[in-house]
Protein backbone atom coordinates (compact mmCIF):
# COMPACT_ATOMS: atom_id res chain seq x y z
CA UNK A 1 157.22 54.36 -161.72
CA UNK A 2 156.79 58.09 -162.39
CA UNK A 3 157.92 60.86 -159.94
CA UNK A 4 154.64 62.21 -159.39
CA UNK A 5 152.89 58.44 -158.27
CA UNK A 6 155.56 58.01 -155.71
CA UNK A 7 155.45 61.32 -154.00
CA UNK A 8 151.92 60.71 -154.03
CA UNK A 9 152.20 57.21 -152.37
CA UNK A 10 154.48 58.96 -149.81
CA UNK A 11 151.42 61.46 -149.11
CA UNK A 12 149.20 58.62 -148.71
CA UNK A 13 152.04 56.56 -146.42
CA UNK A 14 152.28 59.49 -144.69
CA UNK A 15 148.38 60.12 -143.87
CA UNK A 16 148.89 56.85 -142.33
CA UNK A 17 151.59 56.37 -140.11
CA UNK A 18 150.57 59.93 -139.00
CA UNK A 19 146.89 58.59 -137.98
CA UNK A 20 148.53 57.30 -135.09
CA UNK A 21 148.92 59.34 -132.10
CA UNK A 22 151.00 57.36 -129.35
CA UNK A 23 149.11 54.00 -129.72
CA UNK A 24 145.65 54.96 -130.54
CA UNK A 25 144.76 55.68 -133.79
CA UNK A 26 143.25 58.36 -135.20
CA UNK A 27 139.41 57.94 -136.71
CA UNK A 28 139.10 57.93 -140.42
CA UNK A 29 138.89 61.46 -141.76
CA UNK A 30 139.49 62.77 -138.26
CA UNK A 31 140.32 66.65 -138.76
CA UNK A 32 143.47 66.63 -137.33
CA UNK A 33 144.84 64.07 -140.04
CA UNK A 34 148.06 65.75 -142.26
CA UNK A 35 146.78 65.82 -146.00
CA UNK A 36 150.36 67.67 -146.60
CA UNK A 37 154.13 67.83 -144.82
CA UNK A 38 154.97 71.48 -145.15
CA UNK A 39 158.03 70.60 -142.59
CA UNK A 40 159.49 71.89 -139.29
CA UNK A 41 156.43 70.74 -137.71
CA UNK A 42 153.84 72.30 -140.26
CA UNK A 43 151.77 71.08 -142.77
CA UNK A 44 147.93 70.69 -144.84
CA UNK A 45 145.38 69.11 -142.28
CA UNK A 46 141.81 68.01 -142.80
CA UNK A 47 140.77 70.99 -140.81
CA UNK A 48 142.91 73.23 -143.05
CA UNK A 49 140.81 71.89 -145.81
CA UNK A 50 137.77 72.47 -144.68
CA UNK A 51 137.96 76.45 -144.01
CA UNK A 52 138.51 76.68 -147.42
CA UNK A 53 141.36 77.21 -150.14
CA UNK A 54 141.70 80.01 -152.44
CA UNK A 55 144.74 80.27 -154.76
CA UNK A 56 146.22 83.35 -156.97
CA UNK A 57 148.70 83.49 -159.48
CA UNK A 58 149.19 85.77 -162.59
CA UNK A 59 148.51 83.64 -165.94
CA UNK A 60 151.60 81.03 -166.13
CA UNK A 61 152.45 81.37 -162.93
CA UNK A 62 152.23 77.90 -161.98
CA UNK A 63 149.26 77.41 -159.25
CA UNK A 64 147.88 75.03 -161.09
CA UNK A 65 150.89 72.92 -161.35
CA UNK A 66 152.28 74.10 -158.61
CA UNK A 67 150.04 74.54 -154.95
CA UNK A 68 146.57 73.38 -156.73
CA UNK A 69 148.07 70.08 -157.81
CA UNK A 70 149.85 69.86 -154.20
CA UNK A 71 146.34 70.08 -152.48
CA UNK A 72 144.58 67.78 -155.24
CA UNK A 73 146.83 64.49 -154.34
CA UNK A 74 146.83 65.03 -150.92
CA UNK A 75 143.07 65.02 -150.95
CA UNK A 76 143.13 62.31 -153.43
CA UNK A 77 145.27 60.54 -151.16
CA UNK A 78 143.33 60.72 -148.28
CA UNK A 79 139.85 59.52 -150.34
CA UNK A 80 138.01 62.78 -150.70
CA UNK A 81 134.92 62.69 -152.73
CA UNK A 82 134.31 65.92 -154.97
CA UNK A 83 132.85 67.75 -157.74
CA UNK A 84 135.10 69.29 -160.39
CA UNK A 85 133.99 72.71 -162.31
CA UNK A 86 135.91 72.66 -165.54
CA UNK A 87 136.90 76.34 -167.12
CA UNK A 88 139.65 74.55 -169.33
CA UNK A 89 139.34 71.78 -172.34
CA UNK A 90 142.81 69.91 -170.94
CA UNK A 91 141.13 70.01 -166.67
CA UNK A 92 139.88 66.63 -167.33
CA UNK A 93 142.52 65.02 -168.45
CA UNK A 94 144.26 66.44 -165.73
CA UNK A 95 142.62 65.16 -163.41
CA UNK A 96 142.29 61.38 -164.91
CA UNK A 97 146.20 61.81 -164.48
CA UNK A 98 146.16 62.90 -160.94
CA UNK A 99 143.21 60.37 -159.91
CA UNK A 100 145.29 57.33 -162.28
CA UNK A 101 148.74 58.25 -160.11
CA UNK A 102 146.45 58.21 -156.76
CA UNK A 103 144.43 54.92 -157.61
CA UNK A 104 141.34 56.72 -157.25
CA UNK A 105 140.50 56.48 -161.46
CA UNK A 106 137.56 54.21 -160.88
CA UNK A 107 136.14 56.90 -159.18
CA UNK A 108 135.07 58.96 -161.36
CA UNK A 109 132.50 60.87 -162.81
CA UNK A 110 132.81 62.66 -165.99
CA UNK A 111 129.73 63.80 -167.17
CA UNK A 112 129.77 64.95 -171.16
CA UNK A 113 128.32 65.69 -174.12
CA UNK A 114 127.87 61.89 -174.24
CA UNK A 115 124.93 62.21 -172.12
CA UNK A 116 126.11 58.99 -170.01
CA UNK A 117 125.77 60.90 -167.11
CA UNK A 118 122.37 62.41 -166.46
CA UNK A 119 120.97 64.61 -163.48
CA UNK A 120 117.48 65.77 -163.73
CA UNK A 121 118.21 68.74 -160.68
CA UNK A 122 114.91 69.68 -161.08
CA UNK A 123 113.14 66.21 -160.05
CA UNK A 124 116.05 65.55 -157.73
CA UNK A 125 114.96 68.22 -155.66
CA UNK A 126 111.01 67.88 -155.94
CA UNK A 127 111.03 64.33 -155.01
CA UNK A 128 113.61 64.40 -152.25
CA UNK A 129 112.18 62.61 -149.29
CA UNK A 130 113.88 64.60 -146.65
CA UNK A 131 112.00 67.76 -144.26
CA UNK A 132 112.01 70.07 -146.92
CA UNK A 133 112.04 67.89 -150.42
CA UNK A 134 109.61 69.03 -152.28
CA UNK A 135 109.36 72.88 -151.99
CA UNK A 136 108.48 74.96 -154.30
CA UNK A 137 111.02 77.69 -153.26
CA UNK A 138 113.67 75.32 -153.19
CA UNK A 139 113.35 74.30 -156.31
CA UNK A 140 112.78 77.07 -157.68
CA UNK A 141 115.87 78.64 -156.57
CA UNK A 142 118.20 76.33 -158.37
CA UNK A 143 116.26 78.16 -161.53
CA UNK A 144 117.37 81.35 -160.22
CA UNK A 145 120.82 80.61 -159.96
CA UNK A 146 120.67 79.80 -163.68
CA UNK A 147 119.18 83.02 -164.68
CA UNK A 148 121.36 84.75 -162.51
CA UNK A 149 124.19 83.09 -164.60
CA UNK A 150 122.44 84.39 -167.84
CA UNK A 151 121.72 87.60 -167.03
CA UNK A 152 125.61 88.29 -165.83
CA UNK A 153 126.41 86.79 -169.35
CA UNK A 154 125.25 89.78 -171.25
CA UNK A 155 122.98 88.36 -172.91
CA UNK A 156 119.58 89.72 -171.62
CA UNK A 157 117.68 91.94 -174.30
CA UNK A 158 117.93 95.49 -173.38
CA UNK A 159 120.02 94.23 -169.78
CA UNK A 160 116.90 93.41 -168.11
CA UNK A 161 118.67 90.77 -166.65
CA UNK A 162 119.69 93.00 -164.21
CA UNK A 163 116.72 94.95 -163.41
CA UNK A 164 115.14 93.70 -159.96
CA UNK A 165 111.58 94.18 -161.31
CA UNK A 166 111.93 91.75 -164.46
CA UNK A 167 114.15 88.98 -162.04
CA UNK A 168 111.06 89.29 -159.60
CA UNK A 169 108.99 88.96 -162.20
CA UNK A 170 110.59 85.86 -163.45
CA UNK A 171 110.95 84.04 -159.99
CA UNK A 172 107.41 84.78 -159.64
CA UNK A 173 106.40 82.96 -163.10
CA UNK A 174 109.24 80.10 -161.73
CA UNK A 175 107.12 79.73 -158.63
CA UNK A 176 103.99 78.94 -160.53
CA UNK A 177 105.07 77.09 -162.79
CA UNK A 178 106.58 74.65 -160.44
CA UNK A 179 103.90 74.66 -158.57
CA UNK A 180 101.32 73.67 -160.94
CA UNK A 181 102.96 70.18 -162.11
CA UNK A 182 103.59 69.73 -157.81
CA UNK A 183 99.49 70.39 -157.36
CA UNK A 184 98.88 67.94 -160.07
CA UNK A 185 100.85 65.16 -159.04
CA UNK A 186 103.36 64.97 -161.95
CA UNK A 187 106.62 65.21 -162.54
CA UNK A 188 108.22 68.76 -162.74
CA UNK A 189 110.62 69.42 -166.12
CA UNK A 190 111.71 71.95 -167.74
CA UNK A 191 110.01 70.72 -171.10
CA UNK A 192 106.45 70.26 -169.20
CA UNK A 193 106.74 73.86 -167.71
CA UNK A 194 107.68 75.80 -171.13
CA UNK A 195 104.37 73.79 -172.61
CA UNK A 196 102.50 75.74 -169.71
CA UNK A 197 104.24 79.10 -170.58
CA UNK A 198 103.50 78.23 -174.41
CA UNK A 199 100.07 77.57 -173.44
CA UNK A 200 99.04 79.77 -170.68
CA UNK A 201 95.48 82.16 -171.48
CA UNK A 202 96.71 85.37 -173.20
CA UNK A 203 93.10 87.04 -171.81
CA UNK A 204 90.44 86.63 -169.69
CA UNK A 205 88.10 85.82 -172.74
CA UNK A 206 90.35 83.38 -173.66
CA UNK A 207 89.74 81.44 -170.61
CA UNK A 208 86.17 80.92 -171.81
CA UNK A 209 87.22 79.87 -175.43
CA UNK A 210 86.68 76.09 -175.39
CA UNK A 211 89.05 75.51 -178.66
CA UNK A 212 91.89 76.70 -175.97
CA UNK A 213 90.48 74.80 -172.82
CA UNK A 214 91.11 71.41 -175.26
CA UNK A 215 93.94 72.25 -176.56
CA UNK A 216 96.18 73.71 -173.82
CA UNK A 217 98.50 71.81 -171.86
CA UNK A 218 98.08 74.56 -168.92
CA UNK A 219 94.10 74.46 -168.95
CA UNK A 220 94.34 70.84 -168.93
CA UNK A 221 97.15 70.75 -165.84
CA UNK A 222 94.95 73.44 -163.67
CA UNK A 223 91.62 70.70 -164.15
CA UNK A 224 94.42 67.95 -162.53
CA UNK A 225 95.66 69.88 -159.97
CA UNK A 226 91.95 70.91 -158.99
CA UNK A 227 91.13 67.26 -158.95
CA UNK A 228 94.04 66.23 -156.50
CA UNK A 229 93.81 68.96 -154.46
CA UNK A 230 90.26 68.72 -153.64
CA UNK A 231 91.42 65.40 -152.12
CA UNK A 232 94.33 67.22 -150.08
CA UNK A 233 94.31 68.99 -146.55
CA UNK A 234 92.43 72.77 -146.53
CA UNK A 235 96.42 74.17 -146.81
CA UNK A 236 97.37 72.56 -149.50
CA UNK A 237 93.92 73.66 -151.25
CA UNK A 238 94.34 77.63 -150.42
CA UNK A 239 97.97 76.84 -152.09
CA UNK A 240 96.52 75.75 -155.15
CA UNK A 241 94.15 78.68 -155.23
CA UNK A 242 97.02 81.07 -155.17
CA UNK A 243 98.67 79.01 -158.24
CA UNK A 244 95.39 79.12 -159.90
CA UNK A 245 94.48 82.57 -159.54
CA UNK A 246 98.06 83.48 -161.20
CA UNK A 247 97.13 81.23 -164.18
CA UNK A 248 93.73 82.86 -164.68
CA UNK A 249 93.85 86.35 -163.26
CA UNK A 250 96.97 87.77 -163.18
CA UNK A 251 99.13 86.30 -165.59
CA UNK A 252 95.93 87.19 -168.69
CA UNK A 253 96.08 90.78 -167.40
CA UNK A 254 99.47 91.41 -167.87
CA UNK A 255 100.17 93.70 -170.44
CA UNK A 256 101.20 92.30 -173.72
CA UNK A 257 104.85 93.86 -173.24
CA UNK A 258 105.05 93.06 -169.79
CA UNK A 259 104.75 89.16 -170.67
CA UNK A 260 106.47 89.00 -173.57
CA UNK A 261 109.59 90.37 -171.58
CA UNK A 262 108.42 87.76 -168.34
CA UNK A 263 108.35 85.17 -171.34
CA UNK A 264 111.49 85.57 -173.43
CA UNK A 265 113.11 85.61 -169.86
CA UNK A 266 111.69 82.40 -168.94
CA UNK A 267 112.82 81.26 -172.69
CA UNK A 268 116.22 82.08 -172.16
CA UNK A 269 115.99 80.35 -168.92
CA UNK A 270 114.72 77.29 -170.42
CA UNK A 271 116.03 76.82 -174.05
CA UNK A 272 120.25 75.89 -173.34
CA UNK A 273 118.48 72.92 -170.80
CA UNK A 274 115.84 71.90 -173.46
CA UNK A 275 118.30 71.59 -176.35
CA UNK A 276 121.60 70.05 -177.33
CA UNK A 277 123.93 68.97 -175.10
CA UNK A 278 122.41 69.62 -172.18
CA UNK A 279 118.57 68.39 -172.59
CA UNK A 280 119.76 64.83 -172.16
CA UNK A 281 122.02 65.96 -169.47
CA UNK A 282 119.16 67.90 -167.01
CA UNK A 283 116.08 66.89 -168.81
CA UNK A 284 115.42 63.15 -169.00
CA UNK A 285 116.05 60.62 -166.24
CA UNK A 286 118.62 60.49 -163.29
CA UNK A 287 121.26 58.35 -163.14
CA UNK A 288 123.89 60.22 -161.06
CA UNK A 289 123.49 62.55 -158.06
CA UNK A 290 125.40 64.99 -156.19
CA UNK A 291 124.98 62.79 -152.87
CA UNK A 292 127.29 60.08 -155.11
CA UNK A 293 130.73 62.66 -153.71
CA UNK A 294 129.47 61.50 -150.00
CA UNK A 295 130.92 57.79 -150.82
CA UNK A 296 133.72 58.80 -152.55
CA UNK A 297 132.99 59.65 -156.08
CA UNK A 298 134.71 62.61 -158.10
CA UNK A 299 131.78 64.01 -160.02
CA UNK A 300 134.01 65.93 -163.50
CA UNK A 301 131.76 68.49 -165.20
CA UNK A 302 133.36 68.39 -168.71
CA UNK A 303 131.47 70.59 -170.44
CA UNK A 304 134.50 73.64 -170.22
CA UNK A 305 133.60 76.66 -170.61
CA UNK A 306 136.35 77.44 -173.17
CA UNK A 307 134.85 74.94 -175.22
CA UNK A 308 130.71 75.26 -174.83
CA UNK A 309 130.99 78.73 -174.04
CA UNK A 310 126.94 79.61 -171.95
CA UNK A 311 126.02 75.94 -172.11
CA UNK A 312 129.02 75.47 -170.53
CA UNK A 313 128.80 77.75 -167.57
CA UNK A 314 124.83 77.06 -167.16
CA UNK A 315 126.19 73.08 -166.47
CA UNK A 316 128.31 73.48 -164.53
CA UNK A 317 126.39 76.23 -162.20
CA UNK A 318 123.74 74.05 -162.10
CA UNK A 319 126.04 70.90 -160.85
CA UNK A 320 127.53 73.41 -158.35
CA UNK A 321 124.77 74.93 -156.55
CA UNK A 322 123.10 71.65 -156.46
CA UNK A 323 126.24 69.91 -155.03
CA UNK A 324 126.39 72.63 -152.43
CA UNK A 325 122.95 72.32 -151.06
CA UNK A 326 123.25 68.92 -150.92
CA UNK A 327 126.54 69.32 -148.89
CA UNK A 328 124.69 71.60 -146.76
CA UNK A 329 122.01 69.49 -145.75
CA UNK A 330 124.01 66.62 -144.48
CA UNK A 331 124.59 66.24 -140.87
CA UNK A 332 127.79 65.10 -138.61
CA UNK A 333 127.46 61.58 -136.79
CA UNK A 334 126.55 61.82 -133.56
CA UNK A 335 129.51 59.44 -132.16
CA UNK A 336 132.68 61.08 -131.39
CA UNK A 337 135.22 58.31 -133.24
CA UNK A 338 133.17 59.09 -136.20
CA UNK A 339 133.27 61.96 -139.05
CA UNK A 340 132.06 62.79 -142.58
CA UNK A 341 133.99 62.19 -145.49
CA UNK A 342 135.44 65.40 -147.34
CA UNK A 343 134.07 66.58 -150.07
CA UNK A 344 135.73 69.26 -152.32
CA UNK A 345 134.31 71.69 -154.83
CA UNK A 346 137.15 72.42 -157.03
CA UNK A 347 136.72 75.59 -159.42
CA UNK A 348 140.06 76.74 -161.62
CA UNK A 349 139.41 79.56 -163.62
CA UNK A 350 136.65 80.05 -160.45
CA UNK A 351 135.61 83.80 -162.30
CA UNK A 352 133.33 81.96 -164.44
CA UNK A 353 131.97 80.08 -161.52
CA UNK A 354 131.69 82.56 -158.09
CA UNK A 355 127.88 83.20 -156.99
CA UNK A 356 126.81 85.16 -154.25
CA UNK A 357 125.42 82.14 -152.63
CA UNK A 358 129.28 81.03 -152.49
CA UNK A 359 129.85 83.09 -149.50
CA UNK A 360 126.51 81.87 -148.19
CA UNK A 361 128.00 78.38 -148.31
CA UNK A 362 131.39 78.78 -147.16
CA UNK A 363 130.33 80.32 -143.95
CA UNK A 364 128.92 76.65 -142.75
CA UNK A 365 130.15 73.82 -145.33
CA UNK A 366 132.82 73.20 -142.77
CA UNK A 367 130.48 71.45 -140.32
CA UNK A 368 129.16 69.58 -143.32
CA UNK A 369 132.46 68.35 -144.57
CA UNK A 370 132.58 70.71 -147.43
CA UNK A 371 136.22 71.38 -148.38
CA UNK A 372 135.99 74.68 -151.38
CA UNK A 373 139.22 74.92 -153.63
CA UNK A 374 138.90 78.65 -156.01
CA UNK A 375 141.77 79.20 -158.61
CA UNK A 376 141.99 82.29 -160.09
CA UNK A 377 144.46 84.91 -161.49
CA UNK A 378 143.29 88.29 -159.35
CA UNK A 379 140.48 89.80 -156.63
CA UNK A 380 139.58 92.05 -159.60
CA UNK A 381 138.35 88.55 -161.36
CA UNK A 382 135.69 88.06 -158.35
CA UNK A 383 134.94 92.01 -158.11
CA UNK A 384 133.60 92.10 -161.63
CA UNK A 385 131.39 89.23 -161.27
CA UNK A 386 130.73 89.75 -158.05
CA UNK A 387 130.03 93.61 -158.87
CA UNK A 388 131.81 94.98 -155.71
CA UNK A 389 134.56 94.86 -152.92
CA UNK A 390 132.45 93.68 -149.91
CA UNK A 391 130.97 90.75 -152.06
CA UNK A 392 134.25 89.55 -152.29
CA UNK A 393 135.99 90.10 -149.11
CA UNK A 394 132.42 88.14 -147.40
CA UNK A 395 133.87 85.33 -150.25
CA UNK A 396 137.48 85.55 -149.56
CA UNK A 397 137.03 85.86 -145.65
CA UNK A 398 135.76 82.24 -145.25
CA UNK A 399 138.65 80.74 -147.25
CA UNK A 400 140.99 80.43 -145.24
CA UNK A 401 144.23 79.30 -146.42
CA UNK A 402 145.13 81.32 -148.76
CA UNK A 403 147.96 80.79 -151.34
CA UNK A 404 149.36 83.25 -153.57
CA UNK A 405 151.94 82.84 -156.70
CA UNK A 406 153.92 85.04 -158.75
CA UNK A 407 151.54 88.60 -159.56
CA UNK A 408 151.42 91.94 -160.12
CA UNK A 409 148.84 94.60 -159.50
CA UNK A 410 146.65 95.37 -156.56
CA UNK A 411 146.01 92.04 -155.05
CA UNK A 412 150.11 91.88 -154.40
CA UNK A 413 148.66 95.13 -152.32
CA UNK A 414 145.98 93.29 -150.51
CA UNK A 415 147.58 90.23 -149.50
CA UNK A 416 151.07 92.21 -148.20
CA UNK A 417 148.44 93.91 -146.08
CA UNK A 418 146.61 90.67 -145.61
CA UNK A 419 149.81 89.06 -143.45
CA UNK A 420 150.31 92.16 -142.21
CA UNK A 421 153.02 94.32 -140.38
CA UNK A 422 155.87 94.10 -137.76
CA UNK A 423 157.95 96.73 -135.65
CA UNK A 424 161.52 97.11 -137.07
CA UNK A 425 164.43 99.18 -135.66
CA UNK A 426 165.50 101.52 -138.55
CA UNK A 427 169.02 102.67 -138.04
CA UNK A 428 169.84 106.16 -139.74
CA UNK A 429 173.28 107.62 -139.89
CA UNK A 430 174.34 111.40 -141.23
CA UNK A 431 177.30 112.91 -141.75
CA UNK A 432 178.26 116.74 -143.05
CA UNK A 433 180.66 118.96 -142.93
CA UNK A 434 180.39 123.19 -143.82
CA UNK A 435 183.02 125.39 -144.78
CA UNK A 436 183.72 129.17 -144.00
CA UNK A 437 183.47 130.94 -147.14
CA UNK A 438 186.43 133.94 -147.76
CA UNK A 439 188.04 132.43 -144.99
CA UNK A 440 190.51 129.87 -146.43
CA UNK A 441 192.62 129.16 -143.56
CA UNK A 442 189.65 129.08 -140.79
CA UNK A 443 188.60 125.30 -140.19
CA UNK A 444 184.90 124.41 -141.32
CA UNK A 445 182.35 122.64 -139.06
CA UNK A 446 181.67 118.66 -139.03
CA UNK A 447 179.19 116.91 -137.91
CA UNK A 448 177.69 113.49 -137.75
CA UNK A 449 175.17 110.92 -136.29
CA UNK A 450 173.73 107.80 -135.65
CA UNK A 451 169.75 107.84 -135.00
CA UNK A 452 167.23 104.53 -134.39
CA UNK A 453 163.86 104.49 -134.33
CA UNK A 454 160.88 101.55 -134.44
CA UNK A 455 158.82 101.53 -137.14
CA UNK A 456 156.10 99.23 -138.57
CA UNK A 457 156.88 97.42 -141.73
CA UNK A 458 155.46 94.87 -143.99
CA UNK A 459 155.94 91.31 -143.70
CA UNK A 460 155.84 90.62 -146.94
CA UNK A 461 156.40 94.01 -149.70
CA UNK A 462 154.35 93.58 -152.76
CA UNK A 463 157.04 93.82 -155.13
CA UNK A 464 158.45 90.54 -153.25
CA UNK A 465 155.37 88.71 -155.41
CA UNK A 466 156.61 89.28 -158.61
CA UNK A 467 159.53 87.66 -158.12
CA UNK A 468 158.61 84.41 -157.09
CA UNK A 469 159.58 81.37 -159.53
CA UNK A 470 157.21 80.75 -161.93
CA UNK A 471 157.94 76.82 -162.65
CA UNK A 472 159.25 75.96 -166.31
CA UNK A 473 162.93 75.40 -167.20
CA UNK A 474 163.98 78.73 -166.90
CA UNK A 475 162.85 78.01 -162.98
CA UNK A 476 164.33 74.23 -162.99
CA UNK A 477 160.38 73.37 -162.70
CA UNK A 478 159.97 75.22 -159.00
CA UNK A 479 157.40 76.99 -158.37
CA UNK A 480 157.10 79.43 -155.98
CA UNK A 481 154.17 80.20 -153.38
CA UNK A 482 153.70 82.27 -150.48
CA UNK A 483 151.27 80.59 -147.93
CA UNK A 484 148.67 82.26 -145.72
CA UNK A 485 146.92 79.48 -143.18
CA UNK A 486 144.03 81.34 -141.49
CA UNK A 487 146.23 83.36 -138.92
CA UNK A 488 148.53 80.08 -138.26
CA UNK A 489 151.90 81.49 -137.19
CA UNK A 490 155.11 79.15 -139.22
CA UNK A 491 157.91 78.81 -136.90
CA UNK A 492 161.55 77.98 -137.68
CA UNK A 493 163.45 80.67 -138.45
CA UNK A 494 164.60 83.18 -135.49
CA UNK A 495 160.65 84.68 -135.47
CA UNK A 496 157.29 83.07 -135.76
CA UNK A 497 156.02 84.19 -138.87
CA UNK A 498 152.63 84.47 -140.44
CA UNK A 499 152.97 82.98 -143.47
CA UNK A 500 155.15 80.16 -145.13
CA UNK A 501 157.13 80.28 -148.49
CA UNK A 502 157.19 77.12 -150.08
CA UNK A 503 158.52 75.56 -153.12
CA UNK A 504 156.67 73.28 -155.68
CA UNK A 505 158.00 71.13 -157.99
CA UNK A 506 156.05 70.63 -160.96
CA UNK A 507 158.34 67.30 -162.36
């Protein structure tokens, strides 16, 4: 029986006999349940979890190994659902070990090239029955969080990715084109809505041209949508108009250049979820759905980046945003013995995966029993995809806990300040002596002196984080972190302290 299964069966003992509190026993998943012993009377709670974990550590510094694997048993342990971004080829076997040593391998997910897995996001979010299923904007802002992904790629033509008039111009196409399929009563794809692009009027004669009104897959949609709308409610009819009048006023007057740019936007958009691997993936039929985390199922996205490169990230973003407006939309049971079930979005490598929506999220996902895990080397990894400091510290503010591994450069800086400072008494002594000069037998001058004064001095220095262990032999496999806990103060020692430095062991 290895090492690793039985301190994990200790965490799970432990979430157990510590459920108890006198002789009543804690609710299931009751916040106040210890994921983690830290010792002297500390440790990892449920509430700890769900503020939020972020975790830095220069390349080989062991937070993966180290506090990331720490967290992932203990909310293995306790039966945490989840939904696992993968930067890395080796993350999912990874995490088939740490689910096999847990008993929690028939839980999951993994959704591959295989195509076993399939979640049409788009459908999923028109046909949700819940206030608000069904809205246009909704869906099409899941489309937007793809292009957003694209156009921070580098790969836009020209960088008109980044260019607020062509990204308004493209959520604006989006919006029709969702809402064209909706008006007509079919089902909304990404496949149905490039055949409308493909075949949309290129003039206003062209509208008139009866070869095209045969042929075209938009003409013949706008004739549906007029027929099932005319059956509708007088809203849902000046709707419609607004769609229509896009499809056969404004889009045919936009200059040529103007729509080819809208076009090869929406192309880029489309093509990596209409083609190998991922058209089976998010274009065909459903058979797996965020909501699947809320009952206990670990959802792996193993498409790595590393490996499928764009594809890659697009998958995974899409899985993500999706799995975090589904998290947000749940709602706590009314009952007091009763709570949610954790669910964790866990992101190593997170650089390829941070949004600004992420900070959106955080700011509420604890009420909905979202529980975010981030893994990455620096704050300069979020700032450039972010694009600046403020975007980052909004991220970085609602995570919490806060764990930080062997480093170098500025964000030692940030997180000395980060557990900030304490008054010291310095105690300064001098001592000097002078001489008479020409007069050898006169006796010089001494003098001498003690002084003290209180000054204000780090915590924590930021040279003190490049010298914690790294794991490895050289480090007789300990790694080294130094804990933040959202302002909790670590007693033990002859102060209270606000943070914690605690070993790992990666055997």
């Amino acid at each position: 029986m290895s090492v690793i299964y039985l301190a994990a069966k200790k965490c799970r003992c432990y979430i157990h006999l510590r459920m108890w509190h006198g002789a009543k026993r804690l609710p299931e998943y009751h916040p106040q349940t210890l994921l983690r012993d830290w010792g002297d009377g500390h440790g990892f709670r449920i509430s700890d979890a769900l503020t939020g974990v972020c975790v830095f550590g220069a390349t080989g510094s062991g937070k993966t190994s180290g506090p990331a694997k720490h967290l992932a048993y203990g909310y293995l342990a306790a039966g945490f659902g989840g939904l696992v971004l993968c930067a890395k080829k080796e993350e999912r076997r990874q995490w088939e070990q740490w689910a096999t040593e847990t008993k929690r391998h028939k839980d999951l997910v993994i959704v591959d090239g295989a195509g076993n897995w399939r979640f049409n996001f788009l459908e999923w979010e028109a046909s949700r029955p819940e206030e608000g299923g069904g809205l246009t904007i909704n869906i099409v802002s899941i489309l937007d969080e793809i292009a957003g992904a694209i156009a921070s790629s580098g790969t836009s033509e020209g960088g008109q990715g980044d260019n607020k008039f062509w990204d308004d111009a493209l959520h604006h196409l989006n919006t029709n084109l969702v809402d064209l399929p909706l008006f007509a009563g079919l089902q909304v794809s990404l496949p149905l809505m490039r055949s409308i692009v493909t075949t949309a009027p290129q003039s206003l004669d062209q509208l008139n041209d009866p070869e095209w009104q045969e042929s075209s897959t938009c003409s013949a949609i706008i004739k549906e949508a007029d027929r099932e709308t005319s059956k509708g409610t007088p809203e849902v009819r000046a709707d419609f108009e607004e769609c229509r009048n896009y499809w056969m006023k404004e889009y045919p007057q936009l200059s040529e250049k103007t729509r080819s740019v809208i076009n090869l936007s929406f192309s880029m958009l489309a093509r990596p979820l209409v083609t190998r691997p991922l058209r089976q993936l998010f274009s065909s039929d459903t058979n797996i759905k965020p909501e699947a985390a809320f009952d206990g199922k670990i959802i792996i996205v193993d498409l790595p980046v590393q490996e499928y490169r764009l594809a890659g990230r697009i998958a995974n973003l899409a899985w993500k945003y999706c799995f975090q407006v589904a998290v947000l939309r749940r709602t706590a049971p009314l009952t007091r013995d009763r709570f949610l079930r954790p669910v964790f979005l866990w992101a190593d490598e997170a650089q390829n995966f941070v949004t600004k929506f992420d900070a959106e999220y955080q700011a509420v996902a604890r009420s909905a029993g979202g529980c975010t895990v981030f893994l990455t080397q620096n704050r300069e990894s979020y700032r450039r995809v972010l694009g600046n400091t403020d975007a980052v510290d909004s991220l970085l503010g609602n995570l919490q806990a806060k764990f930080f591994c062997q480093n170098s450069g500025e964000t030692n800086e940030w997180a000395s300040k980060l557990l900030g400072e304490r008054w010291m008494t310095i105690t300064s002594t001098n001592a000097g002596q002078s001489k008479n000069e020409g007069r050898p037998l006169a006796d010089g001058s001494h003098s001498a002196g003690v002084h003290r004064s209180d000054q204000r001095r780090a915590f924590v220095e930021p040279s003190f984080f490049t010298t914690l262990k790294r794991g490895g032999a050289l480090n007789n496999n300990q790694v080294d972190a130094i804990v933040y806990n959202g302002g909790h103060l670590f007693t033990g020692g002859k102060e209270a302290l606000p943070y914690k430095l605690i070993t790992f062991n990666q055997s």
